[in-house]
N, C-alpha and C. Protein backbone atom coordinates (compact mmCIF):
# COMPACT_ATOMS: atom_id res chain seq x y z
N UNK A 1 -3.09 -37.40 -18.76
CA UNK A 1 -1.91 -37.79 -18.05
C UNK A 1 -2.21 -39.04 -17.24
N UNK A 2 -1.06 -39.85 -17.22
CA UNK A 2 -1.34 -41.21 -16.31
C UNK A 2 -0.71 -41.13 -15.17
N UNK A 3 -0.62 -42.36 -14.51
CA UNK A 3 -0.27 -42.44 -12.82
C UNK A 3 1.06 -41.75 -12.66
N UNK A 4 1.80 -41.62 -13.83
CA UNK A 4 3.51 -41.09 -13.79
C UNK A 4 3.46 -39.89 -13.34
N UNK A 5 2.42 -39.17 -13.28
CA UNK A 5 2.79 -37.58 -13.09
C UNK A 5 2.57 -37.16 -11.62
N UNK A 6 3.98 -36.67 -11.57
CA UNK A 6 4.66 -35.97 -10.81
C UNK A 6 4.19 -34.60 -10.57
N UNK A 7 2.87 -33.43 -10.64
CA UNK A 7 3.03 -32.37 -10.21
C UNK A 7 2.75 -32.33 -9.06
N UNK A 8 2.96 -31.21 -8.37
CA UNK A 8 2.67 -30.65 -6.94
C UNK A 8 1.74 -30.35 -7.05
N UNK A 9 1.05 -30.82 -5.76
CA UNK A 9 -0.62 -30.57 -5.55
C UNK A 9 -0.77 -28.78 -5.49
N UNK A 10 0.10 -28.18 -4.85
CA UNK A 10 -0.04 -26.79 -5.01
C UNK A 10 0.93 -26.33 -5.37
N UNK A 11 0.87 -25.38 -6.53
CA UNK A 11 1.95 -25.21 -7.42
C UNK A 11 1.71 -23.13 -7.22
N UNK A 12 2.46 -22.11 -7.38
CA UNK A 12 2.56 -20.45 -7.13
C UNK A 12 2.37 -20.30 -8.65
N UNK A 13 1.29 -19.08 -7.85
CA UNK A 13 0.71 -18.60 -9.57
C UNK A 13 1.79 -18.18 -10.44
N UNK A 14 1.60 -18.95 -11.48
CA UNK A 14 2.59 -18.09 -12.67
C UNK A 14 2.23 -17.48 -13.67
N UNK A 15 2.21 -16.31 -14.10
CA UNK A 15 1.95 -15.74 -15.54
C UNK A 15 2.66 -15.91 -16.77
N UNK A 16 3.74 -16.91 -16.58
CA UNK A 16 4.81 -17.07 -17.71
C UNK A 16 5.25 -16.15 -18.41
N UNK A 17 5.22 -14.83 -17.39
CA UNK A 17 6.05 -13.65 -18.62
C UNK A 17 6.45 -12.86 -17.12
N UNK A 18 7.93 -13.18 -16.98
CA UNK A 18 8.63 -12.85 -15.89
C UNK A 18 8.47 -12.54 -14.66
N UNK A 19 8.20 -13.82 -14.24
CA UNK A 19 7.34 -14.63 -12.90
C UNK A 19 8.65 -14.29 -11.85
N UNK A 20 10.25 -13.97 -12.30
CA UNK A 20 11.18 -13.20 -11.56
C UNK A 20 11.03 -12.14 -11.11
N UNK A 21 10.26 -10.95 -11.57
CA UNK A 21 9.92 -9.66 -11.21
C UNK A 21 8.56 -9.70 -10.11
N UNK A 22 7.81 -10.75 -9.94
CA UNK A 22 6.95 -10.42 -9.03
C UNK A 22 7.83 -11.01 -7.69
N UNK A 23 8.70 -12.32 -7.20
CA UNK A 23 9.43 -12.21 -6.57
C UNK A 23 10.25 -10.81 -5.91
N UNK A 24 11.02 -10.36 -7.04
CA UNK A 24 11.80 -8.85 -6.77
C UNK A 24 10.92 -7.74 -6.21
N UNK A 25 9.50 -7.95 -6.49
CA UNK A 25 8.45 -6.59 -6.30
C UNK A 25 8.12 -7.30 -4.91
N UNK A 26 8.04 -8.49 -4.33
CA UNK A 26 7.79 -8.54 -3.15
C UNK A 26 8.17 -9.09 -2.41
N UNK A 27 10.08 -8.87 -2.20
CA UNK A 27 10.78 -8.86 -1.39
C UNK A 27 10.70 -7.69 -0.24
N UNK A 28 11.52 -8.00 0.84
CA UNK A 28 11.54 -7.22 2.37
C UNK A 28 12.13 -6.16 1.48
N UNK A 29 11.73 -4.38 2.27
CA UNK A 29 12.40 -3.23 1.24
C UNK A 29 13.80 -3.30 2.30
N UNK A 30 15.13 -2.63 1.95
CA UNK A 30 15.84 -2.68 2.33
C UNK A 30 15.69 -1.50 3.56
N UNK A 31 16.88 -1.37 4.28
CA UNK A 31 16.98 -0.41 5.53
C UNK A 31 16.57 0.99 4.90
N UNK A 32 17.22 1.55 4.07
CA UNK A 32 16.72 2.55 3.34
C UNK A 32 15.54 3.17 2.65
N UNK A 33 14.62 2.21 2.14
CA UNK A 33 13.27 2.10 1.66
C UNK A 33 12.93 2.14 2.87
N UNK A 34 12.82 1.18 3.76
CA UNK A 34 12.09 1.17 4.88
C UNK A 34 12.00 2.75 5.57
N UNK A 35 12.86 3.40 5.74
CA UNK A 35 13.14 4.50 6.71
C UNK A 35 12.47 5.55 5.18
N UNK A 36 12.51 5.52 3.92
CA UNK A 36 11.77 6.49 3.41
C UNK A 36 10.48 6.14 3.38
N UNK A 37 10.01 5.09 3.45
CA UNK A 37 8.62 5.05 3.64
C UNK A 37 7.97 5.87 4.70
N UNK A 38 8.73 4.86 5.53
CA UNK A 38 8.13 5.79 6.55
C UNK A 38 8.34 7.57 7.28
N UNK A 39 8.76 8.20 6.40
CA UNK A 39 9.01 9.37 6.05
C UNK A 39 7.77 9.84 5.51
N UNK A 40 7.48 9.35 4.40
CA UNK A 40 6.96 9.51 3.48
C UNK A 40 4.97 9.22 4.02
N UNK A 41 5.27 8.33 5.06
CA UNK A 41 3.65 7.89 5.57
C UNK A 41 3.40 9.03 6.59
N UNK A 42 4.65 9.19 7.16
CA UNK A 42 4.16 9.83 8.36
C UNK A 42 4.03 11.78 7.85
N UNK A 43 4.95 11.89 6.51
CA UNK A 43 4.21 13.00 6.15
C UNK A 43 2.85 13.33 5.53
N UNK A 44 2.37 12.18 4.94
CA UNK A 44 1.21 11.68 4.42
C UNK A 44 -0.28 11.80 5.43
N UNK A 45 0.63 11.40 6.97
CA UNK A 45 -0.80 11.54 7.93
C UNK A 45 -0.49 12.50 8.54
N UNK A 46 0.42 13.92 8.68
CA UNK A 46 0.35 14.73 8.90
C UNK A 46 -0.02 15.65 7.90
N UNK A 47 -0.32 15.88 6.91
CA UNK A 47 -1.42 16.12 5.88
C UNK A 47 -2.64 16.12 5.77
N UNK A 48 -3.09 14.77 6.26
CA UNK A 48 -3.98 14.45 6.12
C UNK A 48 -5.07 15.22 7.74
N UNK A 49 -3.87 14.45 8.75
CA UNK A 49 -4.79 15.32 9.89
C UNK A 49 -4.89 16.81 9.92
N UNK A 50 -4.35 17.49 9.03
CA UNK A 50 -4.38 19.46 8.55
C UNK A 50 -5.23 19.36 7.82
N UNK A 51 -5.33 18.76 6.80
CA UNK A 51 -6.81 18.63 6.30
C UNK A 51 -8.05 18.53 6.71
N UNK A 52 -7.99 17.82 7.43
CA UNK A 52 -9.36 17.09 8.08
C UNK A 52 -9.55 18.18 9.36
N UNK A 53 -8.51 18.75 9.86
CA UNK A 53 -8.84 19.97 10.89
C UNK A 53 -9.35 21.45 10.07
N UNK A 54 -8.93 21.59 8.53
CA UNK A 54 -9.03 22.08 8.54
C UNK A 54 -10.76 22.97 7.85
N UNK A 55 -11.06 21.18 7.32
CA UNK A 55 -12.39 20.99 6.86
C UNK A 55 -13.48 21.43 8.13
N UNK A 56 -12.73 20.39 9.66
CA UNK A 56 -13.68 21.13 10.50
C UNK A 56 -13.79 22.14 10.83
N UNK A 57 -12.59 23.55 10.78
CA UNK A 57 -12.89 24.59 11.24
C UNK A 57 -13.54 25.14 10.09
N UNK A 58 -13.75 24.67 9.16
CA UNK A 58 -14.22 25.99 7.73
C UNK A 58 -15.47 25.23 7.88
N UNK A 59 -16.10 23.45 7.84
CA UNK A 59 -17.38 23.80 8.41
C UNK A 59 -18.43 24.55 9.61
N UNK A 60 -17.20 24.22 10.83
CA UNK A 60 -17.73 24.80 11.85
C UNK A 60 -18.18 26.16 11.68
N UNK A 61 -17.25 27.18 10.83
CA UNK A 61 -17.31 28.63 10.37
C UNK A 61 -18.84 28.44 9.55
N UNK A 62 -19.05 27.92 8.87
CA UNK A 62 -20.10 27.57 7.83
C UNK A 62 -21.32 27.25 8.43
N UNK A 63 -21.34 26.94 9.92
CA UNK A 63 -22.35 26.40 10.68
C UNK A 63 -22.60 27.68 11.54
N UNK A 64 -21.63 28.67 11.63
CA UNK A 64 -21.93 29.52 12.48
C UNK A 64 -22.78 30.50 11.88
N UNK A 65 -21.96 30.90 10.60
CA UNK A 65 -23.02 31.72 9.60
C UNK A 65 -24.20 31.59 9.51
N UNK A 66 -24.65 30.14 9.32
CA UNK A 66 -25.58 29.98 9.00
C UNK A 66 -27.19 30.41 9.66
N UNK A 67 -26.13 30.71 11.34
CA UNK A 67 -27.46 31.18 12.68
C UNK A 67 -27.74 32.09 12.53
């Protein structure tokens, strides 16, 4: 290519096979998404902290036996 060319020094990655859908995949989620997410997280870490309490009481049990 000679002095004529015109590209942009920084140009957004494209994969040339519907470079529209990664736009759509990372747009803002709407009011609705938003409020199930976070439904959805905060049942996720209340899970998670029953779990993890419940690992410590069945080790703690496991530690007691063991005396």
């Amino acid at each position: 290519m000679g002095e004529n060319s015109h590209e942009p020094d920084e140009v957004a990655p494209t994969t040339g096979v519907n470079d529209h859908a990664w736009e759509r995949e990372h747009r803002h989620p709407t009011p609705e998404q938003a409020r199930a997410i976070g439904y959805r997280r905060r049942d996720a870490e209340a899970k998670l902290e029953q779990h993890q309490q419940e690992a410590k009481e069945k080790a703690e049990t496991a530690e007691e036996k063991e005396r």
